[in-house]
Protein backbone atom coordinates (compact mmCIF):
# COMPACT_ATOMS: atom_id res chain seq x y z
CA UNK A 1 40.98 76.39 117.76
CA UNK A 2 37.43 75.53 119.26
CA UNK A 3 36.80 76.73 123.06
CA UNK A 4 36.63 74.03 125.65
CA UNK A 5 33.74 73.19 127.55
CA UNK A 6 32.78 70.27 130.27
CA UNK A 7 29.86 68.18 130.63
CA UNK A 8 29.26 68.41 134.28
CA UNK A 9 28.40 64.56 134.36
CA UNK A 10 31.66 64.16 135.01
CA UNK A 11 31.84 66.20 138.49
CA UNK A 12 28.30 64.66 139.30
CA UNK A 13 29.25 63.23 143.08
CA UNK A 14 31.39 66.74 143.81
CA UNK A 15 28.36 69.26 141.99
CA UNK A 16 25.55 67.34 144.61
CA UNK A 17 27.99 68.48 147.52
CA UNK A 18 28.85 71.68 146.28
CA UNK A 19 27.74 72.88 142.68
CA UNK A 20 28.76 76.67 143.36
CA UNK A 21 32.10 75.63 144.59
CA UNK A 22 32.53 73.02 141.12
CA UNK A 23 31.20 75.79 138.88
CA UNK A 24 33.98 78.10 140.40
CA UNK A 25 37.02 75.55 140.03
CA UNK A 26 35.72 75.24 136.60
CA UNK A 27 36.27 79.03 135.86
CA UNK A 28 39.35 79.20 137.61
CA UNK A 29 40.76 76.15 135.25
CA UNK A 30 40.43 77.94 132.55
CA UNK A 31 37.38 76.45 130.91
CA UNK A 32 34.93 78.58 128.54
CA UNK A 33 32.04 76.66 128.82
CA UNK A 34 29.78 74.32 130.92
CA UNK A 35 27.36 72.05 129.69
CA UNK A 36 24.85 70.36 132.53
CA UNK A 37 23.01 67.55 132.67
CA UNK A 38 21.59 68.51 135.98
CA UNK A 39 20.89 72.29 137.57
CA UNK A 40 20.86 70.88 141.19
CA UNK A 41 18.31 73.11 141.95
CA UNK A 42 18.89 76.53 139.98
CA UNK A 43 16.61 77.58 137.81
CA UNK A 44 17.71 77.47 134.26
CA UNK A 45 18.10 81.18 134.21
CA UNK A 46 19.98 81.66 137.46
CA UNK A 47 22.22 78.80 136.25
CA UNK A 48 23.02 80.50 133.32
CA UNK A 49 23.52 83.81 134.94
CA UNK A 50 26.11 82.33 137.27
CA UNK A 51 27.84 80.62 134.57
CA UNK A 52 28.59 83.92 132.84
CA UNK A 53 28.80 85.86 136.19
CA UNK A 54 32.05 83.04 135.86
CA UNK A 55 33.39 84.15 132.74
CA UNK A 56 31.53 80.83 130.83
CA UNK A 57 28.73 80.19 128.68
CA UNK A 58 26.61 77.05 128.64
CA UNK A 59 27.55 75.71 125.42
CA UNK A 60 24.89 73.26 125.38
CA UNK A 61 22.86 71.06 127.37
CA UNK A 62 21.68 67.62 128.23
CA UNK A 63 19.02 68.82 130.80
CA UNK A 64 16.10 67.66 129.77
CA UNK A 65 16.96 65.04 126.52
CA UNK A 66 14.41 65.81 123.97
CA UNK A 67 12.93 62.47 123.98
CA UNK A 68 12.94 61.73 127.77
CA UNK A 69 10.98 64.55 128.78
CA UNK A 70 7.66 66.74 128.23
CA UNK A 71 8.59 68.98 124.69
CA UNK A 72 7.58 72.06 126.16
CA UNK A 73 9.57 71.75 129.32
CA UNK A 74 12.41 70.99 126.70
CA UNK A 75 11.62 74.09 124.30
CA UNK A 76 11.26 76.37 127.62
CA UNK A 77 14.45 75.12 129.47
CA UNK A 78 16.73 75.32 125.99
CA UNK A 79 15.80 78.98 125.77
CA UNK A 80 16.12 80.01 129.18
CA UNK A 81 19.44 78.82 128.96
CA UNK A 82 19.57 80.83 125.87
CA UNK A 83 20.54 77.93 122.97
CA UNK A 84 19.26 77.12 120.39
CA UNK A 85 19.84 73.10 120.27
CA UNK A 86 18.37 70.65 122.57
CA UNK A 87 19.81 67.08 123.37
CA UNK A 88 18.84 63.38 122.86
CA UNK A 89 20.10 60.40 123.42
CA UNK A 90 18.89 56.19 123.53
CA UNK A 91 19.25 53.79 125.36
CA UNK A 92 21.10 49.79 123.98
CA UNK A 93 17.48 48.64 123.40
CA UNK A 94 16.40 51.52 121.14
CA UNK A 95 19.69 49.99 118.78
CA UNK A 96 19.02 46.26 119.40
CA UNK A 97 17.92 45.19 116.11
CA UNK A 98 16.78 46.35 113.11
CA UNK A 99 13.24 47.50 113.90
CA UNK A 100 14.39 48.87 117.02
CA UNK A 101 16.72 51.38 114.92
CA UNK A 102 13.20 52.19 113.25
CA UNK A 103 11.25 52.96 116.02
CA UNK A 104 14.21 54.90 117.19
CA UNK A 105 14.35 56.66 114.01
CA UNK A 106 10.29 57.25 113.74
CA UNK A 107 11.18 58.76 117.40
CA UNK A 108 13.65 61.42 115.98
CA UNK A 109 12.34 62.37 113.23
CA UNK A 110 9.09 63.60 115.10
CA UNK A 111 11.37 65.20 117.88
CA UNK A 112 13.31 67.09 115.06
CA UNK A 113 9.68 67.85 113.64
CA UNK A 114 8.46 69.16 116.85
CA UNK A 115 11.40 71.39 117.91
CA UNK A 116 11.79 73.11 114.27
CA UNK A 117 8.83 74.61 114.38
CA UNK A 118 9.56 76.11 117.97
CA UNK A 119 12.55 77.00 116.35
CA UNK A 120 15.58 74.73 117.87
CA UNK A 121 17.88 71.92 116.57
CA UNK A 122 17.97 68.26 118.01
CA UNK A 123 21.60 66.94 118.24
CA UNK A 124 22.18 63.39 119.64
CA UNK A 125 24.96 61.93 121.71
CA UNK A 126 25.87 58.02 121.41
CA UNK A 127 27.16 55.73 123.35
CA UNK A 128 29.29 52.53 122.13
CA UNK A 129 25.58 50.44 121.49
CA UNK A 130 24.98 52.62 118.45
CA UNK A 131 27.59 51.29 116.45
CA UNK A 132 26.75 47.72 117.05
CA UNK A 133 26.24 46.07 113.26
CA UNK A 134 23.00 44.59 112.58
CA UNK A 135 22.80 42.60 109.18
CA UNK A 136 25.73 44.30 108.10
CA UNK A 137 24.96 47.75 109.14
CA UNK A 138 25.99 50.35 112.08
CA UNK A 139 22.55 51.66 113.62
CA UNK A 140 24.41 54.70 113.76
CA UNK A 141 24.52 55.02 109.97
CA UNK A 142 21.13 54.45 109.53
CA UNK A 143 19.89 56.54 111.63
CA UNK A 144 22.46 59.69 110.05
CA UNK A 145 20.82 58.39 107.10
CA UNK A 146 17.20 58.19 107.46
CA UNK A 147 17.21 61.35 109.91
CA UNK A 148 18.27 64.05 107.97
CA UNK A 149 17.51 66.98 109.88
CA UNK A 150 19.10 65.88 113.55
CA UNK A 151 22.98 67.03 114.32
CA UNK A 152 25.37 64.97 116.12
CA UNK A 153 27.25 65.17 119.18
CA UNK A 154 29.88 62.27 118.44
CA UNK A 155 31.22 61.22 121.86
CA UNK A 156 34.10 60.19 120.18
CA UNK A 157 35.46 57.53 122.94
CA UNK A 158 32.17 55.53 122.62
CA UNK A 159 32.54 56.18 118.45
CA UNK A 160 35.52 53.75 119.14
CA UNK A 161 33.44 50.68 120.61
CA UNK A 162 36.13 49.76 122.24
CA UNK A 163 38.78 49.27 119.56
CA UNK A 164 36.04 48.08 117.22
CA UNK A 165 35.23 51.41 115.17
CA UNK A 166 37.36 54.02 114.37
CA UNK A 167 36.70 57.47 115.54
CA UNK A 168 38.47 59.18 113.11
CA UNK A 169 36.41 58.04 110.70
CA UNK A 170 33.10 58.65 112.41
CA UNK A 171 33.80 62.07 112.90
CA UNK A 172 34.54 62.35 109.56
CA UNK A 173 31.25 60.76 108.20
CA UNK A 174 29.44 63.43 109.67
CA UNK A 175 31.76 66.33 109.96
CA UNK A 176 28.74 68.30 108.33
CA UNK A 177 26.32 67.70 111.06
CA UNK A 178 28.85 67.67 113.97
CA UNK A 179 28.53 71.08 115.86
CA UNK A 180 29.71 69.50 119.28
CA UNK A 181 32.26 66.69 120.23
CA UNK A 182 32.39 64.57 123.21
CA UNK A 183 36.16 64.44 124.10
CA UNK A 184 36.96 61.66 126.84
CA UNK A 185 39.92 59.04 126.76
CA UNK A 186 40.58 55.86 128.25
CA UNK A 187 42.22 52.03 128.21
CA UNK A 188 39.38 51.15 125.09
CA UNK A 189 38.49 48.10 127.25
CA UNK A 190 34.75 47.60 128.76
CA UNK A 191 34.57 47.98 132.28
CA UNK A 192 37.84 50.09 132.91
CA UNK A 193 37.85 53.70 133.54
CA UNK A 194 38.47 56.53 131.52
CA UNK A 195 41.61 58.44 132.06
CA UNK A 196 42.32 62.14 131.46
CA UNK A 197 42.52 63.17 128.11
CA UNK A 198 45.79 62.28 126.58
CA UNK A 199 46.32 59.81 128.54
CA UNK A 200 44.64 56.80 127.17
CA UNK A 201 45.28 55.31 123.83
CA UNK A 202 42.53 57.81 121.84
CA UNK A 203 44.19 59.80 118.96
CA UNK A 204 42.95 63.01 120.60
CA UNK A 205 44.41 65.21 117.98
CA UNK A 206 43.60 63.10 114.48
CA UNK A 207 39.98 63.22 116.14
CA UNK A 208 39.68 66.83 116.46
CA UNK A 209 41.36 67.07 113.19
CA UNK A 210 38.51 65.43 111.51
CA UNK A 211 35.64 67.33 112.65
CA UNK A 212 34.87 70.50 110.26
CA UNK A 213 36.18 73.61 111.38
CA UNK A 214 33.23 75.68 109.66
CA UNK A 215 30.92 73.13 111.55
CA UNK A 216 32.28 72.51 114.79
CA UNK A 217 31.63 74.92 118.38
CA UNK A 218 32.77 73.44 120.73
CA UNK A 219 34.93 70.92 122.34
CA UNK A 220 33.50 69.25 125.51
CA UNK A 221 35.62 66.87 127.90
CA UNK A 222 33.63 64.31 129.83
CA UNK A 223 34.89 61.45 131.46
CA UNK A 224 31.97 59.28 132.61
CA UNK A 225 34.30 57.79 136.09
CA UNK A 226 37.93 57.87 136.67
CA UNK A 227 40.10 55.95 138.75
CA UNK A 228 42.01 59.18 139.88
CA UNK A 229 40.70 62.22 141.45
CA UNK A 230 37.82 63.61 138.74
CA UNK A 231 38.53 67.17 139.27
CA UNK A 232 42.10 66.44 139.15
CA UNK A 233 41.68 64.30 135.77
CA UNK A 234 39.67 67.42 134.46
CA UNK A 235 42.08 69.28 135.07
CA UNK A 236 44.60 67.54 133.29
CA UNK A 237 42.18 67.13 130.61
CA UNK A 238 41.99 71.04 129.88
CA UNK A 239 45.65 71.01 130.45
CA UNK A 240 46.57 68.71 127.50
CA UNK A 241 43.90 70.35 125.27
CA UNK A 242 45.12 73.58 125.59
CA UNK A 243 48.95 73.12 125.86
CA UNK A 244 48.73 71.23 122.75
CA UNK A 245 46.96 74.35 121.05
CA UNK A 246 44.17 71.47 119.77
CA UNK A 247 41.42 73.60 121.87
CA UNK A 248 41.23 76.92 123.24
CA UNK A 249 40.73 78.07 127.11
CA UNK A 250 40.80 80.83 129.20
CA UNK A 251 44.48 80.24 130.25
């Protein structure tokens, strides 16, 4: 079993009122690992420090994306917080059309460039957009193809476009590349909320089943808003993972 981690998105509203006391209900869940999108103020080092003062590690990070922010503020935050990956992700009109895909592509292939010689990995996390066809194609699969170097972080809820794609499938495209999924659930209908994992109508463990096992670090629950209490739903979320042996957590 993979150790489960949280992408603090998810607790954004409750970490700008308290971060300390979010960080600390974290640890107390039983999660292993954190991974921001947002230090609220900590330095990247103190942030990490606290984190394993906790009894976590940042298992990755979103904060800064590669391609949103200066490269050397990228290469020095990613190895304060001691990793050696850092994040990217586009927008719907980087994947609107076909030369969209290859500016987008251009893009990462001179991030990937860029960090490798500082020494770090780019891994990318999608949203629904990116497996949109256009003439025939996902821009999702063009870009695995024609980027050869970058790793994935399949957010597996959005790999579903809403009933359109399968998951299982994606996950197992690029089980190779795959160091990090995205667990979240839901109702697979635009506009509603997710729910806590389990509880939607995502085949949680067929997902995690298809991921490579040699490949694969962590699991990481994010629900992006929630009709129900967040915490609560994250909660729940660790709760199912771990009772159901498909992750592994503290308690």
């Amino acid at each position: 079993m993979k150790p489960i981690s949280v992408q603090l998105y998810s607790l954004r509203d409750a970490s700008a009122d308290n971060f300390d006391e979010v960080l600390k209900r974290l640890a107390d869940i039983g999660y292993l690992g954190v991974e921001p999108f947002n230090l609220f103020g900590k330095s990247p080092k103190e942030f990490r420090q606290q984190v394993e003062d906790l009894g976590m590690t940042v298992s990755s990070t979103h904060y800064p994306w590669a391609n949103r922010s200066d490269i050397n503020e990228v290469i020095d935050t990613v190895g304060a917080l001691d990793l050696s990956r850092a994040a990217g992700g586009f927008g719907p009109d980087d994947f609107a059309d076909r030369n969209a895909i290859a500016r987008t592509v251009d893009t990462v292939n001179d991030l990937t460039d860029k960090l490798n010689h500082a020494g770090l990995e780019l891994f990318l996390h999608n949203h629904w957009w990116e497996f949109v066809e256009h003439e025939g194609r996902k821009g999702y699969h063009i870009l695995q193809e024609e980027c050869p170097d970058v790793l994935f972080e399949v957010d597996t809820y959005w790999a579903a476009n809403f009933g359109d794609s399968d998951p299982v499938s994606e996950v197992r495209r690029i089980r190779k590349r795959a160091p990090l999924l995205h667990i979240k659930d839901g109702p697979l209908t635009k506009g509603e909320a997710h729910v806590a994992v389990g509880d939607g109508r995502m085949d949680i463990p067929a997902i995690i089943d298809a991921a490579d096992e040699d490949i694969l670090e962590w699991i990481v629950v994010e629900l992006d808003d929630c009709d129900t209490d967040m915490m609560t739903a994250v909660e729940q979320s660790y709760a199912y993972l771990a009772n159901n042996e498909l992750a592994m957590g503290n308690q």
